[in-house]
N, C-alpha and C. Protein backbone atom coordinates (compact mmCIF):
# COMPACT_ATOMS: atom_id res chain seq x y z
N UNK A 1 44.57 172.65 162.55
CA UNK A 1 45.24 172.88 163.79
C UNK A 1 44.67 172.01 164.91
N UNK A 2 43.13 171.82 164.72
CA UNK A 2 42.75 171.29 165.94
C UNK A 2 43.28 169.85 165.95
N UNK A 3 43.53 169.10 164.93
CA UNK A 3 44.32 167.87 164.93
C UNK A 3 45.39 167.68 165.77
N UNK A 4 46.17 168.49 165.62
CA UNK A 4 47.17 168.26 166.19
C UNK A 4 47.15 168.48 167.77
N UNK A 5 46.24 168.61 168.31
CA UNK A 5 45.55 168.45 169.64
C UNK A 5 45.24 166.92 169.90
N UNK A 6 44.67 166.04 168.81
CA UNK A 6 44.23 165.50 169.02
C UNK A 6 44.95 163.90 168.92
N UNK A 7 46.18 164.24 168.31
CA UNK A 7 47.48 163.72 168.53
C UNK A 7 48.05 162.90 169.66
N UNK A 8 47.70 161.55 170.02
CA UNK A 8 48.02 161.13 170.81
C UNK A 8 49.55 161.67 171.72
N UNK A 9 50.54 161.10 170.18
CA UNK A 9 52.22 161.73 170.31
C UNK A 9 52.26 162.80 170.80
N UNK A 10 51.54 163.96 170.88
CA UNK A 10 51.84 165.33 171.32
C UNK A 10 51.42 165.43 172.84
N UNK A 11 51.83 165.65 173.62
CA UNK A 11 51.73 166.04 175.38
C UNK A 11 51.29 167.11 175.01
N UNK A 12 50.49 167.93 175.44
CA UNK A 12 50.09 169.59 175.58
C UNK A 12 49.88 169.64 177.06
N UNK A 13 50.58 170.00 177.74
CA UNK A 13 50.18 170.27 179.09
C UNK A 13 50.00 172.01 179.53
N UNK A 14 49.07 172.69 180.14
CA UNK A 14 48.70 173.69 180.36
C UNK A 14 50.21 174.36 180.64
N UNK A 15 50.64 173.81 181.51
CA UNK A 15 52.22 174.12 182.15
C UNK A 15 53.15 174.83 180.63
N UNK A 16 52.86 174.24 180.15
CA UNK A 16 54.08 174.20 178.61
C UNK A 16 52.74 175.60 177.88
N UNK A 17 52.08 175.19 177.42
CA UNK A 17 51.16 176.39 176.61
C UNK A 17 51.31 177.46 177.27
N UNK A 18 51.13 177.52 178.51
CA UNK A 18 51.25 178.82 179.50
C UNK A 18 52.11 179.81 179.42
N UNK A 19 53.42 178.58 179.36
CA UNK A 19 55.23 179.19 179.70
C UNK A 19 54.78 180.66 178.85
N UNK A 20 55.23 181.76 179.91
CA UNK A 20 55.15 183.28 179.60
C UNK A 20 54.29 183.92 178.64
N UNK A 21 53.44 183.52 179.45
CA UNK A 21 52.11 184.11 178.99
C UNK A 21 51.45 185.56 179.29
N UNK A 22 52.72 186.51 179.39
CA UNK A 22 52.25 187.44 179.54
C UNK A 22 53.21 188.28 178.47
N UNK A 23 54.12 187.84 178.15
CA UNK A 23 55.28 188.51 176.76
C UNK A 23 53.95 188.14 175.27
N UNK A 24 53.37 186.61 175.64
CA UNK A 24 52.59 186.11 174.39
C UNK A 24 51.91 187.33 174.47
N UNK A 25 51.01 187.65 175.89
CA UNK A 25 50.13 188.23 175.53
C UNK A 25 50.30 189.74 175.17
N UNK A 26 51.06 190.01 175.47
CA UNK A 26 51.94 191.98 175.46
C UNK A 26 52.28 191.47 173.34
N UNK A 27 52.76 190.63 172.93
CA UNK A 27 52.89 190.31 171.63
C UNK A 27 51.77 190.18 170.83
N UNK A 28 51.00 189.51 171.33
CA UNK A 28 50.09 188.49 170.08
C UNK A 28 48.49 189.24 170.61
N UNK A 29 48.35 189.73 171.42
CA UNK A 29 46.92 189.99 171.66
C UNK A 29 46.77 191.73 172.21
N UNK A 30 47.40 192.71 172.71
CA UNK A 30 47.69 193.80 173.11
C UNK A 30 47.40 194.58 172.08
N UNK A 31 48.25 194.53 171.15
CA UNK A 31 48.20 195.26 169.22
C UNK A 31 46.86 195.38 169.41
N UNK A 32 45.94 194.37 169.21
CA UNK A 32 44.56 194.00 168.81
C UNK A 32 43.50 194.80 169.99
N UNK A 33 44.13 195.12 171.21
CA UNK A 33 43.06 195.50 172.33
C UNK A 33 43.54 196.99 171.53
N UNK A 34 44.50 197.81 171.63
CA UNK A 34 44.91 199.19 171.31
C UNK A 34 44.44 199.54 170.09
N UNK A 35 44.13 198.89 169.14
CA UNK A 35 43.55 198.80 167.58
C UNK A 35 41.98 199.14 167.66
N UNK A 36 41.91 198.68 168.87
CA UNK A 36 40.09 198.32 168.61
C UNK A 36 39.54 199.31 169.26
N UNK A 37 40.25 199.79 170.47
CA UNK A 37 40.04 200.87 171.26
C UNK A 37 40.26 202.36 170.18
N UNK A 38 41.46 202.16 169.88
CA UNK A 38 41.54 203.35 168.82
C UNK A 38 40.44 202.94 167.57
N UNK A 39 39.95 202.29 166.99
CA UNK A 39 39.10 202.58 165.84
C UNK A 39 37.36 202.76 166.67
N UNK A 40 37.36 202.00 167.70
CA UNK A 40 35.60 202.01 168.29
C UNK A 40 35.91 202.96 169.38
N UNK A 41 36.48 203.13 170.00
CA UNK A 41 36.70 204.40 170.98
C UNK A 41 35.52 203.81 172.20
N UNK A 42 36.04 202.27 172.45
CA UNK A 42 35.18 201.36 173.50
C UNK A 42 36.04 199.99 173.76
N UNK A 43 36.08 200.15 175.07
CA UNK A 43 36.78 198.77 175.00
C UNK A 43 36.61 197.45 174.52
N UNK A 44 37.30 196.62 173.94
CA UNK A 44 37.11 195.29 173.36
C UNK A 44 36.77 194.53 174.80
N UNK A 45 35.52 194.46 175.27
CA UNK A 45 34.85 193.04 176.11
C UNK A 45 35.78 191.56 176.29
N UNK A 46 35.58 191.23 175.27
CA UNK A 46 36.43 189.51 174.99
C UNK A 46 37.64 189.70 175.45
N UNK A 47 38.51 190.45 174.49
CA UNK A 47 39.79 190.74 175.36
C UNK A 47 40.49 191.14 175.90
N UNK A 48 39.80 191.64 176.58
CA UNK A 48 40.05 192.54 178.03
C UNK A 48 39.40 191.03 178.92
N UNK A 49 38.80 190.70 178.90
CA UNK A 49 38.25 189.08 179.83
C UNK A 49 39.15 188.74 179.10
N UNK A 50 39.95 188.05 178.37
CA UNK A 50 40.98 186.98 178.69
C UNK A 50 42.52 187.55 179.24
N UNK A 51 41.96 188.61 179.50
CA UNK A 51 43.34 189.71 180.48
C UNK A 51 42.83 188.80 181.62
N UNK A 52 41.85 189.52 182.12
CA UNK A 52 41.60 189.08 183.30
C UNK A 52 41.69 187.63 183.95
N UNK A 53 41.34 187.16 182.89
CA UNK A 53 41.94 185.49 183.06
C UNK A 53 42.93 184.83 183.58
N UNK A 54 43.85 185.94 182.79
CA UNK A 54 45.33 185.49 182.24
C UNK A 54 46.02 186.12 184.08
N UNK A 55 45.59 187.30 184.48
CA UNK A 55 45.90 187.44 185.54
C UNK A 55 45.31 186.87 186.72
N UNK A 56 44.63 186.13 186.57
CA UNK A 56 44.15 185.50 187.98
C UNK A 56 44.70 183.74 187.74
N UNK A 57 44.95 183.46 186.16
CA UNK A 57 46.15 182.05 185.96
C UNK A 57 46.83 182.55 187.08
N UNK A 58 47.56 183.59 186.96
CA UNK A 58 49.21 183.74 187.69
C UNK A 58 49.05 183.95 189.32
N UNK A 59 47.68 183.99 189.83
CA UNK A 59 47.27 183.77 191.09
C UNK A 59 48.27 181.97 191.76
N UNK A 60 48.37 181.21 190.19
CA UNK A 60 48.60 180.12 190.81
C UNK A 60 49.59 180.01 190.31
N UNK A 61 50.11 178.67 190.58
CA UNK A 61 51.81 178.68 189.95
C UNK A 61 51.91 178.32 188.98
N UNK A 62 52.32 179.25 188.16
CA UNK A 62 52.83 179.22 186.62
C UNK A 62 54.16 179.12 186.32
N UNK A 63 54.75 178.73 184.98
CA UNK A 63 56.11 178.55 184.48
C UNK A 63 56.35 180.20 183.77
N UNK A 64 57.41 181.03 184.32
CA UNK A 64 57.18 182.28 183.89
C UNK A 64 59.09 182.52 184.31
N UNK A 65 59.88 183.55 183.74
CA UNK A 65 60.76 183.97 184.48
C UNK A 65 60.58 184.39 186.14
N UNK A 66 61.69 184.21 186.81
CA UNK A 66 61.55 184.75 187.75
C UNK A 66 61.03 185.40 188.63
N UNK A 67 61.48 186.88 187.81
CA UNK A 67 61.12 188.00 188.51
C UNK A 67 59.32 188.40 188.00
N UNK A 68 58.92 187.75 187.03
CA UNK A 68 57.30 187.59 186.77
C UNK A 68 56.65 186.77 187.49
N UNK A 69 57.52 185.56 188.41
CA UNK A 69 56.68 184.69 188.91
C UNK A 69 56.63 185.58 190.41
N UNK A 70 57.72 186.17 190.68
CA UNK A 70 57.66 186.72 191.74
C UNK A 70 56.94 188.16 191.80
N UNK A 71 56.71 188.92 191.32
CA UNK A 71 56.17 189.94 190.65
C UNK A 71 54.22 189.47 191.06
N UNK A 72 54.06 188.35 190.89
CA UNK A 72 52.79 188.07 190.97
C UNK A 72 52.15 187.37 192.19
N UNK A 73 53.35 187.03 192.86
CA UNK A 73 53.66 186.41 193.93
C UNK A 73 52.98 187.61 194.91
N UNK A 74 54.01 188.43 194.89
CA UNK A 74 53.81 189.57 195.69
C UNK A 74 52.43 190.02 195.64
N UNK A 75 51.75 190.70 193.78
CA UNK A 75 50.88 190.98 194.04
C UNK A 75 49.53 190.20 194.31
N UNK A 76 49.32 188.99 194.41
CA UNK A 76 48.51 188.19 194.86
C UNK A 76 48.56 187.88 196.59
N UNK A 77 49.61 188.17 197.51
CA UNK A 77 49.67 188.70 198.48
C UNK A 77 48.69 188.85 199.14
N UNK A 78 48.23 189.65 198.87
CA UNK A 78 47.02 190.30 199.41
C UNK A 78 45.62 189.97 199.34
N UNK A 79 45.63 188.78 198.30
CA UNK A 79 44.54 188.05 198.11
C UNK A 79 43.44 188.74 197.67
N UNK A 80 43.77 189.97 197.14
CA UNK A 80 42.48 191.28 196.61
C UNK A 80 42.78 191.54 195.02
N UNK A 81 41.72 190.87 194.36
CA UNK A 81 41.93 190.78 192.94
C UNK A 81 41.91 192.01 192.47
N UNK A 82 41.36 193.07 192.75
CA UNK A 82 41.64 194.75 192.12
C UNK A 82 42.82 195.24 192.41
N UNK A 83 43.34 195.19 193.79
CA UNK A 83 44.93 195.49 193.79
C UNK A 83 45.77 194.72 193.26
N UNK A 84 45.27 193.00 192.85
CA UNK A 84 46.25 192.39 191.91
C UNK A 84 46.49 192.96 190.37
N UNK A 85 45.27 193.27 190.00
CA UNK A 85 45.03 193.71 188.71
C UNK A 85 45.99 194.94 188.63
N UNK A 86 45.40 195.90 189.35
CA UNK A 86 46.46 197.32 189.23
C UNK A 86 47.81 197.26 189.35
N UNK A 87 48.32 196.50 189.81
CA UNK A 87 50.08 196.29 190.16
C UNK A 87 50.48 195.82 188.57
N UNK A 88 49.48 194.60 187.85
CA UNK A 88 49.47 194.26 186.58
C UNK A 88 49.26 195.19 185.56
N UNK A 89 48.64 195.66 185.50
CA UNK A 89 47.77 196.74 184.77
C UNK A 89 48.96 197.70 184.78
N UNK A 90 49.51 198.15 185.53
CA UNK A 90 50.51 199.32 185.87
C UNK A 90 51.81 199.13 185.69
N UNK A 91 52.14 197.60 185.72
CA UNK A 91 53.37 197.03 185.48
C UNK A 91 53.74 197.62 183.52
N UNK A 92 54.69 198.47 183.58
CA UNK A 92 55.27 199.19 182.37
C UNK A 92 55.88 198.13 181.86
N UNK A 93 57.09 197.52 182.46
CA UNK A 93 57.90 196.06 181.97
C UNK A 93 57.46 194.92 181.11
N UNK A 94 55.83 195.01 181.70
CA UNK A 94 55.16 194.05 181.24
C UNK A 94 54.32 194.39 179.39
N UNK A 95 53.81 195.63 179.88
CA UNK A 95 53.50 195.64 178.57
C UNK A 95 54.10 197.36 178.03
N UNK A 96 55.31 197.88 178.59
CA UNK A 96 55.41 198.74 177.60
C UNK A 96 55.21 200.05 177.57
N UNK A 97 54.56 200.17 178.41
CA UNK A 97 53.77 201.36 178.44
C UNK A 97 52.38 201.48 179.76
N UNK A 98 52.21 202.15 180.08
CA UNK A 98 51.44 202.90 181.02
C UNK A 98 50.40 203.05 180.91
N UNK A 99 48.71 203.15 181.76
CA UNK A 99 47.79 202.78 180.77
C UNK A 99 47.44 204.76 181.09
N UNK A 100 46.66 205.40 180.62
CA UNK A 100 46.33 206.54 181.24
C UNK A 100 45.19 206.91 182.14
């Protein structure tokens, strides 16, 4: 895989890897935080930090639908990364479900 990084022919621009990176992540990485929590009854460290990551990317301008770019728009607003987080964190649309 890492070859194909290394691929002159291939452009990888952050912009393009990014595009909706929050459906990837509600898909491909979420399963794995709820899995780990339910078998260790402790949160997974690592990915829960590339949550956090992933929400302070969207601090800046990302390629996302709309109403997600705007959605983050709003909550970055305020320029207070804990109330950004919670609007995220709380956002059901986004991943589904509600945290408790």
């Amino acid at each position: 895989m890492i070859n194909r990084f290394r691929n002159p022919f291939i452009k990888h621009e952050l912009s393009s890897i990014a595009l909706n990176s929050i459906s990837k992540y509600k898909v491909r990485v979420l399963p794995s935080v709820l899995r780990y929590i339910e078998l260790k009854e402790e949160l997974p460290k690592r990915l829960l930090y590339s949550l956090a990551e992933l929400i302070r990317l969207y601090e800046t301008t990302i390629n996302d639908t709309p109403e997600v770019v705007q959605f983050f728009k709003d909550a970055w607003a305020s320029h207070d990364p804990v109330y950004a987080a919670r609007l995220v964190l709380g956002n059901k649309n986004f991943w589904g479900q509600r945290p408790e």
